[in-house]
Protein backbone atom coordinates (compact mmCIF):
# COMPACT_ATOMS: atom_id res chain seq x y z
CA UNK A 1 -2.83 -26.51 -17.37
CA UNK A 2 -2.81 -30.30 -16.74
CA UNK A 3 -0.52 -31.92 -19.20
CA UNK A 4 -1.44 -35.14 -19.57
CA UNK A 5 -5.11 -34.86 -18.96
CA UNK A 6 -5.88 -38.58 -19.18
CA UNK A 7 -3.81 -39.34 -16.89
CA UNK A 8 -5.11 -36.47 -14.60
CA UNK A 9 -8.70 -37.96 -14.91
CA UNK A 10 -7.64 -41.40 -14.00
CA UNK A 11 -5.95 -40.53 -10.73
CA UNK A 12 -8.85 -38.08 -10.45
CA UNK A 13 -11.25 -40.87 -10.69
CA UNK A 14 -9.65 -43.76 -8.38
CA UNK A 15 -9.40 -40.83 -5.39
CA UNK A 16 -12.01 -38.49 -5.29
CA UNK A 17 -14.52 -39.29 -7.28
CA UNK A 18 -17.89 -40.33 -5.39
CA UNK A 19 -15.47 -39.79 -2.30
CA UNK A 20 -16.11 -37.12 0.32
CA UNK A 21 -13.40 -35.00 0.47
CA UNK A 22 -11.91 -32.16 2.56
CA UNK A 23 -9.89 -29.11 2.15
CA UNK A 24 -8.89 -25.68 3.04
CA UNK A 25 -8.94 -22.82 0.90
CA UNK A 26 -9.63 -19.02 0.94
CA UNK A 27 -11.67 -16.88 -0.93
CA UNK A 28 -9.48 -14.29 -3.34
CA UNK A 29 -11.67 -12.18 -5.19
CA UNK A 30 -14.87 -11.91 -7.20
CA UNK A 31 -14.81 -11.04 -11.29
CA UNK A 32 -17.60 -10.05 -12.94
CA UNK A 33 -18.77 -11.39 -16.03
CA UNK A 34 -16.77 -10.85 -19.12
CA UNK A 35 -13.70 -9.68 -16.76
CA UNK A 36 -12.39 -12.96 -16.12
CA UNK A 37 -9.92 -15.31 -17.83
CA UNK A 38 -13.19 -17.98 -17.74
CA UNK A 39 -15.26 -18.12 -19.90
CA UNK A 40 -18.63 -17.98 -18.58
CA UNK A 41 -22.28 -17.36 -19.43
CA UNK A 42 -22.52 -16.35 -15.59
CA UNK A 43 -22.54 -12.87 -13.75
CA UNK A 44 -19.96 -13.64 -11.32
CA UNK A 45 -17.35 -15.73 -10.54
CA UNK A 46 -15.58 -16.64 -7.54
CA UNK A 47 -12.31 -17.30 -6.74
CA UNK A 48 -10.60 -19.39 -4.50
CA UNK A 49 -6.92 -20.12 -3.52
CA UNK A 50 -6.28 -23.93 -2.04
CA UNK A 51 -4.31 -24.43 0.44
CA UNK A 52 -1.64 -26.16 -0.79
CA UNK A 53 -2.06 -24.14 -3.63
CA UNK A 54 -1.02 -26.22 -7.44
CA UNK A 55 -0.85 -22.72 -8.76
CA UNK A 56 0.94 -19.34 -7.49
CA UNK A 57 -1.08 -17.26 -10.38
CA UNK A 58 -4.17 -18.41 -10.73
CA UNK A 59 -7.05 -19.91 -8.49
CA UNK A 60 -7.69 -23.23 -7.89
CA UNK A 61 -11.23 -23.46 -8.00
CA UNK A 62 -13.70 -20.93 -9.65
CA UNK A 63 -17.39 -20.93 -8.47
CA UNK A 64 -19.54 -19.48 -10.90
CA UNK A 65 -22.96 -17.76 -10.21
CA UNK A 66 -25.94 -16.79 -12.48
């Protein structure tokens, strides 16, 4: 969890926003719907570790699907 999440937008904002940007990540697993610590009104959700990873737990980027 982002502590200061102003501050997190703001630095957000002057790098990547409206920027092209590229990364490397890998694909961890898939969770259904209602089996996933997101809360989603979608079937399934994907996760994805980054690589440099800001978490050792927990993805970095979920991609939800209806």
């Amino acid at each position: 969890m982002v502590e200061n999440n102003v501050h997190a937008r703001t630095i957000f904002n002057q790098k990547y926003e409206n920027n092209e940007v590229s990364w490397k990540g890998y694909f961890v697993e898939t969770k259904q719907a209602g089996n996933s610590f997101v809360n989603s009104d979608h079937s399934l959700n994907l996760l994805v570790k980054m690589d440099p990873s800001e978490s050792v737990i927990y993805p970095d980027l979920v991609l939800s699907v209806s």
